[in-house]
Protein backbone atom coordinates (compact mmCIF):
# COMPACT_ATOMS: atom_id res chain seq x y z
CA UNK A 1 85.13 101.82 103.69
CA UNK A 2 84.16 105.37 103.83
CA UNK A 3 80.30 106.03 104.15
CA UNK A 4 78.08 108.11 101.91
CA UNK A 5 76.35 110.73 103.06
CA UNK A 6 73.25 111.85 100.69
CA UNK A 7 72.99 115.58 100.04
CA UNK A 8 71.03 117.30 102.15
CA UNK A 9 69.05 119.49 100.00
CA UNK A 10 68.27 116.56 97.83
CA UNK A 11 66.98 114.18 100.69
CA UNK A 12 64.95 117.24 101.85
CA UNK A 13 63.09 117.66 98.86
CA UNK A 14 62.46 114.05 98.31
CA UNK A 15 58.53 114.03 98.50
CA UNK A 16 58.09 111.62 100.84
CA UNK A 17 60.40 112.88 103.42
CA UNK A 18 58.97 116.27 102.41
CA UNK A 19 55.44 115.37 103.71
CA UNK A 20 56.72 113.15 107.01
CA UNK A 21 59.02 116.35 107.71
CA UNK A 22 55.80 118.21 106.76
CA UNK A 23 53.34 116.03 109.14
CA UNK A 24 55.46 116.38 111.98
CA UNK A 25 55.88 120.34 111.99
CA UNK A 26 52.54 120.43 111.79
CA UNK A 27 51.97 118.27 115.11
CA UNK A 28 54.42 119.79 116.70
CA UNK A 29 53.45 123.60 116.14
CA UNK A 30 49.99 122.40 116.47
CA UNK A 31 51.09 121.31 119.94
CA UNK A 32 52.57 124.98 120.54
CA UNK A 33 49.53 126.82 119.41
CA UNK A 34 47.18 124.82 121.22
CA UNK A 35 49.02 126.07 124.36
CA UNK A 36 49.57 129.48 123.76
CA UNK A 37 46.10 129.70 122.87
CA UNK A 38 44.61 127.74 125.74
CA UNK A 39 46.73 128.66 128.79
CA UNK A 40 47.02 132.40 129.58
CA UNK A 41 50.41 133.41 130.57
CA UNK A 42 49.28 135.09 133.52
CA UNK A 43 48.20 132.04 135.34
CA UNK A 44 50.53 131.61 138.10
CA UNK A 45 50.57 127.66 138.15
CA UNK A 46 50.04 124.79 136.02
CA UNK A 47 49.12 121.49 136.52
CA UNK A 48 51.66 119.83 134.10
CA UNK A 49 51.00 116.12 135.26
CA UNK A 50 47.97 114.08 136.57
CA UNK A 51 48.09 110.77 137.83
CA UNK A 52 44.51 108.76 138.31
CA UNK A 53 45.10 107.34 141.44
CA UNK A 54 46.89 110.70 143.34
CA UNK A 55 45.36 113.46 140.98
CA UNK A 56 47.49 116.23 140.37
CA UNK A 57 51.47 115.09 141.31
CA UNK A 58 53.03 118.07 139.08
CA UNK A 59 52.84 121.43 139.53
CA UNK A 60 54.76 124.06 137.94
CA UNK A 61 55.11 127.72 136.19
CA UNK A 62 53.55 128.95 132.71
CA UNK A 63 56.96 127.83 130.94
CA UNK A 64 57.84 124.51 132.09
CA UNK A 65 54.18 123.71 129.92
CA UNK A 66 56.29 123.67 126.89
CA UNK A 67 58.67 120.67 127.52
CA UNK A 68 56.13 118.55 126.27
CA UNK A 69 56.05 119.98 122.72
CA UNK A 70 60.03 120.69 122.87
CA UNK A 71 60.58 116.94 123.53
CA UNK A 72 58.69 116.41 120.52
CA UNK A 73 60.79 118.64 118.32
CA UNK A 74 63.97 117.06 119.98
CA UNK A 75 62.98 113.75 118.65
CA UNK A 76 61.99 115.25 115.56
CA UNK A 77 65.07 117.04 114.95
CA UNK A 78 67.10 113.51 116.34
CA UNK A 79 65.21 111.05 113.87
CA UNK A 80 65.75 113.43 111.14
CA UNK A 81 69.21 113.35 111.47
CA UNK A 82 69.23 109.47 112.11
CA UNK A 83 67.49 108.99 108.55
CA UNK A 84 69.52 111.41 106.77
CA UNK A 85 72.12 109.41 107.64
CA UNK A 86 70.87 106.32 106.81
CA UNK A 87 69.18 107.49 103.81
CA UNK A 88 72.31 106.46 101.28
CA UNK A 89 72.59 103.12 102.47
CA UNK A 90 68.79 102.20 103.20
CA UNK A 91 65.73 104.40 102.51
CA UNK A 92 63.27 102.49 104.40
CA UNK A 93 64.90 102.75 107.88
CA UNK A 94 64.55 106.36 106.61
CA UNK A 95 61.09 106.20 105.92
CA UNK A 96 60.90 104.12 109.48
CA UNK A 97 62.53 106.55 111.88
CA UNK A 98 59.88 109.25 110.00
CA UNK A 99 56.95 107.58 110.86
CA UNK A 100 57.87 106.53 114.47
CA UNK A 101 58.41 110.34 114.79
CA UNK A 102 55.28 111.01 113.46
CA UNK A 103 53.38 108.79 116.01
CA UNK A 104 55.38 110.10 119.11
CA UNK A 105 54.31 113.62 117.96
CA UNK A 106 50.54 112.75 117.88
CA UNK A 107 50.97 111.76 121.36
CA UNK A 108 52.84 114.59 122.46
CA UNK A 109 49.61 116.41 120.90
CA UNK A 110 47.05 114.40 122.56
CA UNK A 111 49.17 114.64 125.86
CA UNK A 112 49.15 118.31 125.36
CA UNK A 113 44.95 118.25 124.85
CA UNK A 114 44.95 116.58 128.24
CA UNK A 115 47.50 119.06 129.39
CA UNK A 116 45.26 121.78 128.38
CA UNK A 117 41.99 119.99 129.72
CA UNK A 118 43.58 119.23 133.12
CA UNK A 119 44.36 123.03 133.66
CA UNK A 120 40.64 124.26 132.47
């Protein structure tokens, strides 16, 4: 039994994949912004991770800030995929692996706000 693949274009401009797709570039450039905007690039370190009990157990340069929001965008870019695929033979495990990527990108941003708070 081969398996259908739905036409990209088509899924794309379905409008509720449109506005999860839509949601989650938002979050996730949000999350970009907020640290280009926040963090100058000429600070030499950055606390990138802070535990309650030790304080501050990760230090490191301007650009190692980002993996945080790039993570995001990986498992963005990964559940789209996953629900294109499974579009054609169920649309709400579509729908599902949207809005799971959705919430993990709102806590990428909120990490990010403590990110940014932790370093200010």
């Amino acid at each position: 039994m081969k398996m259908r693949i739905y036409p990209l274009k088509i899924y794309l401009i379905t409008p509720v994949i449109a506005i999860f797709s839509a949601i989650n570039l938002f979050f996730i450039l949000l999350s970009f912004f907020w640290l280009i905007i926040q963090i100058p690039r000429n600070i030499g370190q950055v606390f990138l991770h802070y535990n309650i009990l030790f304080g501050v157990d990760r230090i490191g340069s301007w650009g190692q800030i980002f993996i945080l929001p790039l993570t995001g965008l990986l498992f963005f870019l990964l559940n789209e995929i996953l629900a294109w695929f499974f579009y054609s033979k169920d649309k709400m495990i579509s729908y599902f692996l949207n809005i799971c990527s959705i919430l993990l990108n709102i806590f990428v941003f909120v990490a990010v706000i403590l990110t940014v708070f932790i370093n200010t």
